[in-house]
C-alpha atoms as a PDB file:
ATOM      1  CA  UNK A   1      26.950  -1.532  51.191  1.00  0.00           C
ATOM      2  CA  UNK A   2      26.930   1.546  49.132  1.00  0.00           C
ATOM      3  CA  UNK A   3      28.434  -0.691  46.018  1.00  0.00           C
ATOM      4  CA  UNK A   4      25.241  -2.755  46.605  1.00  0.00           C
ATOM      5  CA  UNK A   5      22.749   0.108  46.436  1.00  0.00           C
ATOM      6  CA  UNK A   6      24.543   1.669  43.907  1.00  0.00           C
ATOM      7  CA  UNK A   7      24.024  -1.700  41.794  1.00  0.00           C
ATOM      8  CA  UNK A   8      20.167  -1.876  42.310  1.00  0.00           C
ATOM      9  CA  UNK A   9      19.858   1.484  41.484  1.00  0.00           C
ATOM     10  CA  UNK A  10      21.414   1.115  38.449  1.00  0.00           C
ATOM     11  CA  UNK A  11      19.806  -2.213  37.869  1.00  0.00           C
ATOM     12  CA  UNK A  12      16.234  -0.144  38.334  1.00  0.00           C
ATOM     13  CA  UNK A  13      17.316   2.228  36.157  1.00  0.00           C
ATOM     14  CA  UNK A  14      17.953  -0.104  32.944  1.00  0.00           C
ATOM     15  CA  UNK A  15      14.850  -1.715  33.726  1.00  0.00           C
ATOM     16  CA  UNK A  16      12.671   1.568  33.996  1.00  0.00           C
ATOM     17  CA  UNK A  17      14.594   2.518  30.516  1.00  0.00           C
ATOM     18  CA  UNK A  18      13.386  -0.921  29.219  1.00  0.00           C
ATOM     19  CA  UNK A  19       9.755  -0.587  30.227  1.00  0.00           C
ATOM     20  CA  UNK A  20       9.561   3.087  28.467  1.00  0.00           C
ATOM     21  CA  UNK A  21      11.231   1.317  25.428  1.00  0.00           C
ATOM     22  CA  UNK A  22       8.476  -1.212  25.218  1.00  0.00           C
ATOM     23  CA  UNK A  23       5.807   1.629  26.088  1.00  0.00           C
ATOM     24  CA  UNK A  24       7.503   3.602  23.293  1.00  0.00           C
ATOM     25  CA  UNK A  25       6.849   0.496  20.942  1.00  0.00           C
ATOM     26  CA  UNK A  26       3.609  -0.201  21.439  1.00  0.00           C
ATOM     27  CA  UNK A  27       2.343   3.524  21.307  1.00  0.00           C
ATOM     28  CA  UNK A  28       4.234   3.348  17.685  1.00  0.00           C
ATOM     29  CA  UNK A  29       2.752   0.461  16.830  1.00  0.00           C
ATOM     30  CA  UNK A  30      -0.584   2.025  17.831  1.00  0.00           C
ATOM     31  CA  UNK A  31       0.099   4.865  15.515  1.00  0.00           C
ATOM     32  CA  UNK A  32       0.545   3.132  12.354  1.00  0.00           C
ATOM     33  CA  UNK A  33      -2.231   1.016  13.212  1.00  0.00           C
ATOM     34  CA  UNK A  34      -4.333   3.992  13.364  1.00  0.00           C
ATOM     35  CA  UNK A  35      -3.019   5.551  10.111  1.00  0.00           C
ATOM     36  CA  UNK A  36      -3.656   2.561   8.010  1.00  0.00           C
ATOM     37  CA  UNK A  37      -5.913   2.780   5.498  1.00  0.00           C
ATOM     38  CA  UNK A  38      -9.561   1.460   5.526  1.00  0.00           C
ATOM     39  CA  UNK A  39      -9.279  -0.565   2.103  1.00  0.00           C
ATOM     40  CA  UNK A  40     -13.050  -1.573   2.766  1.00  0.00           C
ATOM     41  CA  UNK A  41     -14.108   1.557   2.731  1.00  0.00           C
ATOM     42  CA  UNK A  42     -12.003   2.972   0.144  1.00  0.00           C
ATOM     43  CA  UNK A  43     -13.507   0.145  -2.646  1.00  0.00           C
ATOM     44  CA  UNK A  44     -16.838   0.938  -1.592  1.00  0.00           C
ATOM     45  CA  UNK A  45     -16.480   4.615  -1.900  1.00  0.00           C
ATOM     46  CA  UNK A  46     -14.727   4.190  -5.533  1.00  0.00           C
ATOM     47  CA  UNK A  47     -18.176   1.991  -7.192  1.00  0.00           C
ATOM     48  CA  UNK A  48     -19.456   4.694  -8.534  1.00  0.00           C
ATOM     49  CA  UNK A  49     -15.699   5.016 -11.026  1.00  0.00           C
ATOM     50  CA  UNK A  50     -14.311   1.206 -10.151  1.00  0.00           C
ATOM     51  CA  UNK A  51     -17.400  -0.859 -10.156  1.00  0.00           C
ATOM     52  CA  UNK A  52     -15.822  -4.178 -10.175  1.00  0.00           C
ATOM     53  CA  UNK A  53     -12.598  -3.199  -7.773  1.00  0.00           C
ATOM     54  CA  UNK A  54     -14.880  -3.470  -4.718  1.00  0.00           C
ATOM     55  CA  UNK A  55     -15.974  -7.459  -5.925  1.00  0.00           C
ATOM     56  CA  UNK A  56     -12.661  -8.038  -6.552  1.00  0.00           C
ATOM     57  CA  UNK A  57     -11.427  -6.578  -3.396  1.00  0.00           C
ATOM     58  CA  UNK A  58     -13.808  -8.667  -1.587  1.00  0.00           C
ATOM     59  CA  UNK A  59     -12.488 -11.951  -3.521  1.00  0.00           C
ATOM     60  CA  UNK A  60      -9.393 -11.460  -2.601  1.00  0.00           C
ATOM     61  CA  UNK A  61      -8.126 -10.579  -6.205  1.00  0.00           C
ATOM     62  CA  UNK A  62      -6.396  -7.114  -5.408  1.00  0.00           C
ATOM     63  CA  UNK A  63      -3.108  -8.332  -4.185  1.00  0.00           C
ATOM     64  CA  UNK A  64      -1.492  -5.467  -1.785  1.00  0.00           C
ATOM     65  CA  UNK A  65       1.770  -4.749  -1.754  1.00  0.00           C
ATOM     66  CA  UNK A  66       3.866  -2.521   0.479  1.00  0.00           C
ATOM     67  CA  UNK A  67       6.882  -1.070  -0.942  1.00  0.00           C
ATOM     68  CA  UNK A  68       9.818  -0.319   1.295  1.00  0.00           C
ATOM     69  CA  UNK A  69      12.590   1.475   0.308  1.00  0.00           C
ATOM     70  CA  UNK A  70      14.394  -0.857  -1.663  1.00  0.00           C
ATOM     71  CA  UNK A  71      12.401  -0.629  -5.865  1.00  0.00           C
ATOM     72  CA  UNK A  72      10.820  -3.836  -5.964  1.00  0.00           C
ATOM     73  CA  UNK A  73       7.753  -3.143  -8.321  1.00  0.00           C
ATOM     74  CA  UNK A  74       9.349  -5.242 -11.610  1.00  0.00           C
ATOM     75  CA  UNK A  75       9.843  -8.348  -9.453  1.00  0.00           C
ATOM     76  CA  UNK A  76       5.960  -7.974  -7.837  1.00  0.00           C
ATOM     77  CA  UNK A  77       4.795  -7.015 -11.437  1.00  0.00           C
ATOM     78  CA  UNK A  78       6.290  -9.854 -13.034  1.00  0.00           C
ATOM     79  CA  UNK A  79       4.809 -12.319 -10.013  1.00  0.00           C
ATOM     80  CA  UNK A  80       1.313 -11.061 -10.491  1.00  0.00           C
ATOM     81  CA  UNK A  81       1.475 -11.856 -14.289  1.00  0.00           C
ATOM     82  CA  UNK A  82       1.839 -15.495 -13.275  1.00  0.00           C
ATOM     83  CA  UNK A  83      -0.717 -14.822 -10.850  1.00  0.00           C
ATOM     84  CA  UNK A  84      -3.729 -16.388 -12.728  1.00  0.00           C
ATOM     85  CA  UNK A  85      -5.787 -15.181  -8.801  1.00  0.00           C
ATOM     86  CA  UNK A  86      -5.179 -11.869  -8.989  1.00  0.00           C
ATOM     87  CA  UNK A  87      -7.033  -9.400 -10.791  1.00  0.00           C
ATOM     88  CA  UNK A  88      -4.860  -5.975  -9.795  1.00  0.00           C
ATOM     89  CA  UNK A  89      -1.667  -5.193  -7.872  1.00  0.00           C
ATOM     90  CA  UNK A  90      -1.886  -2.551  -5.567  1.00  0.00           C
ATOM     91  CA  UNK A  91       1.912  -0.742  -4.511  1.00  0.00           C
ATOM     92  CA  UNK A  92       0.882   0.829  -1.265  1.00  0.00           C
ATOM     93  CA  UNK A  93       4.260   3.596  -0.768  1.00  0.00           C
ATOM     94  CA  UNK A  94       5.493   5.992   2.369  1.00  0.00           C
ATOM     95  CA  UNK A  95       3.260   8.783   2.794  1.00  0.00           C
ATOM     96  CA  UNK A  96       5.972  11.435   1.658  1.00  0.00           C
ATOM     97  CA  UNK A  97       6.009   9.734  -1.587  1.00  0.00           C
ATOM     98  CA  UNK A  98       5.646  12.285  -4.251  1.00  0.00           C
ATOM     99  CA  UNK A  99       3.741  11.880  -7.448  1.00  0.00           C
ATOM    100  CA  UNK A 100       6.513  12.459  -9.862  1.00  0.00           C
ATOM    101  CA  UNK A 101       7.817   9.146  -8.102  1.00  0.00           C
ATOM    102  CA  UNK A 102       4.448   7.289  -8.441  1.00  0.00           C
ATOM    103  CA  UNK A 103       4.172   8.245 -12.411  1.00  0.00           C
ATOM    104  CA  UNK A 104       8.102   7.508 -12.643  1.00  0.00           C
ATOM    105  CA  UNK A 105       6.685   3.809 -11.234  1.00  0.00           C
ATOM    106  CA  UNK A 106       3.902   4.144 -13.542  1.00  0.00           C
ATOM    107  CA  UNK A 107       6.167   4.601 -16.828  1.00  0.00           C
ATOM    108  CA  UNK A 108       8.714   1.853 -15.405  1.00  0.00           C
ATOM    109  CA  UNK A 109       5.838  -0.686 -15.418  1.00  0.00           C
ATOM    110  CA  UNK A 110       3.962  -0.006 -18.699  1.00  0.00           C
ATOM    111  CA  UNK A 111       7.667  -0.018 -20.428  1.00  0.00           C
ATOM    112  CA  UNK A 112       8.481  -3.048 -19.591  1.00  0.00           C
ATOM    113  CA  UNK A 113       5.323  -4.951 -19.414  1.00  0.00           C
ATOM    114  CA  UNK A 114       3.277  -3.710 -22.751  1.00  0.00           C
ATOM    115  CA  UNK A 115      -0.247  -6.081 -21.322  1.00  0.00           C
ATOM    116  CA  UNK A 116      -0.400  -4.229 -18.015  1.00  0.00           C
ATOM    117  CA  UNK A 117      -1.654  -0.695 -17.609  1.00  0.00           C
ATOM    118  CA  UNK A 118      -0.628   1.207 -14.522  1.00  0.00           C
ATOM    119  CA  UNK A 119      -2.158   4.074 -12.501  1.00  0.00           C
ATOM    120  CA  UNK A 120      -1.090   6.413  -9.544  1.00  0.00           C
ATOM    121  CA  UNK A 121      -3.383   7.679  -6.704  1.00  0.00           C
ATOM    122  CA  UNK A 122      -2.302  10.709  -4.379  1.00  0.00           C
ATOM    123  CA  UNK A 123      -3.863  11.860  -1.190  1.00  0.00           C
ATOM    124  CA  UNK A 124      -2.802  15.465  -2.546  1.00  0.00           C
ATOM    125  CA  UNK A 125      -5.092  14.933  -5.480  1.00  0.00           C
ATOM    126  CA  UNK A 126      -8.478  14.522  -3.072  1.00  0.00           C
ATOM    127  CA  UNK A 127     -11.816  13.564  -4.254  1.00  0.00           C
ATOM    128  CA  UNK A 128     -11.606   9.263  -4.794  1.00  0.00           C
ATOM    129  CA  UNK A 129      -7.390   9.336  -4.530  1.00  0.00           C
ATOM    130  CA  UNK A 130      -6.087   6.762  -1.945  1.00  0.00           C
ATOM    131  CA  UNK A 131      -5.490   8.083   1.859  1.00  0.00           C
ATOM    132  CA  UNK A 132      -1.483   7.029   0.805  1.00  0.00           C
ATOM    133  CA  UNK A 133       0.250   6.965  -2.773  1.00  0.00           C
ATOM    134  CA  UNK A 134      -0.422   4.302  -4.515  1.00  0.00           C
ATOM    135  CA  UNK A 135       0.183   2.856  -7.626  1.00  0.00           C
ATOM    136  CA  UNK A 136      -2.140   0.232  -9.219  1.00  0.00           C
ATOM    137  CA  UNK A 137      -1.381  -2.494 -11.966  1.00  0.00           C
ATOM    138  CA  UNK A 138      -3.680  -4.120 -14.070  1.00  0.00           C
ATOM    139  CA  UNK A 139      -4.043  -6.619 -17.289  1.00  0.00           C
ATOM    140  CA  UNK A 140      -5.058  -4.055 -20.218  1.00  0.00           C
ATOM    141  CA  UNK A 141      -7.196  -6.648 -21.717  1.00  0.00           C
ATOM    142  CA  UNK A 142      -9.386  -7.365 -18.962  1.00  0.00           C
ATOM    143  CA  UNK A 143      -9.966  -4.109 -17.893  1.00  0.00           C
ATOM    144  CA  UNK A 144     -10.545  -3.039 -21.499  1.00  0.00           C
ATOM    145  CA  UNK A 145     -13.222  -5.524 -21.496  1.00  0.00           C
ATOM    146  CA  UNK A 146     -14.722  -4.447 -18.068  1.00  0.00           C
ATOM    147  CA  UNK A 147     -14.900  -1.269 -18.834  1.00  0.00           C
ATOM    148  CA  UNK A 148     -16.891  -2.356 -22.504  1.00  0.00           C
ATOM    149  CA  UNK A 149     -18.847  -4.078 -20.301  1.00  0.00           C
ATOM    150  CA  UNK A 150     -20.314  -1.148 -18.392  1.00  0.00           C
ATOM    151  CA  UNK A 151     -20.003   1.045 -21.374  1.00  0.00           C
ATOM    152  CA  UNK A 152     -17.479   2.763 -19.938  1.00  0.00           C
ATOM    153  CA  UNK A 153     -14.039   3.502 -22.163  1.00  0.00           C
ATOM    154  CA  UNK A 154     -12.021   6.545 -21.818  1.00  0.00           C
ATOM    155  CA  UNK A 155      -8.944   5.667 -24.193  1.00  0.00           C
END
């Protein structure tokens, strides 16, 4: 009798430990949820620099990419040059990222691929910087010619 109870205690006891694992997912999963950034707002706030990043945002023609920790950027940068839909490439990194590793990123990309131009955003650098390090790709041409458009050229 004692082996039994012994055995639904213990059975109890893995399923108790299984329900706080599952609670412990979900309130994780809640987290990130809650720390991911509002790209909505973030275009709309950025009009007054990026005028045509919130229309293309809304078109579906910023294609968002999160990195993990294996360096993928070449392979997505390469992609997105095929990519006759996409406008920009946005590299959305860990929030420890550091900015010598976004402009590292930055350097990698414009080496390779002369046509693109590459920025970094930092949440340490405030005013319109990303909520999370980015690092943002686009065709020089076309945004050479967007920013003619608007008057606006700064190299």
């Amino acid at each position: 009798m004692l082996d039994t109870a012994t055995a639904i205690g213990e059975k109890n006891a893995r399923k108790e430990q299984r329900n706080k694992e599952r609670f412990n997912e979900e309130e994780e999963k809640e987290q990130r949820f809650k720390k991911e950034v509002d790209w909505l707002a973030y275009y709309k706030s950025i009009k007054g620099v990026c005028p045509w990043s919130y229309s293309a945002y809304m078109q579906n023609k910023i294609l968002h990419i999160t990195v993990g920790d294996e360096p993928t950027e070449l392979t997505w940068t390469s992609c997105f040059l095929g990519s006759p839909k996409h406008e920009a490439l946005l590299f959305e990194y860990p929030h420890e990222t550091t900015i010598d590793m976004l402009l590292s990123v930055v350097n990698k990309i414009e080496e390779k691929h002369k046509e693109l131009i590459a920025f970094w955003s930092h949440p340490s650098e405030g005013d319109q910087n990303t909520e999370v390090p980015v690092v943002i790709v686009q065709d020089r041409k076309l945004l050479t010619d967007l920013r003619k458009k608007i008057g606006f050229e700064d190299e």
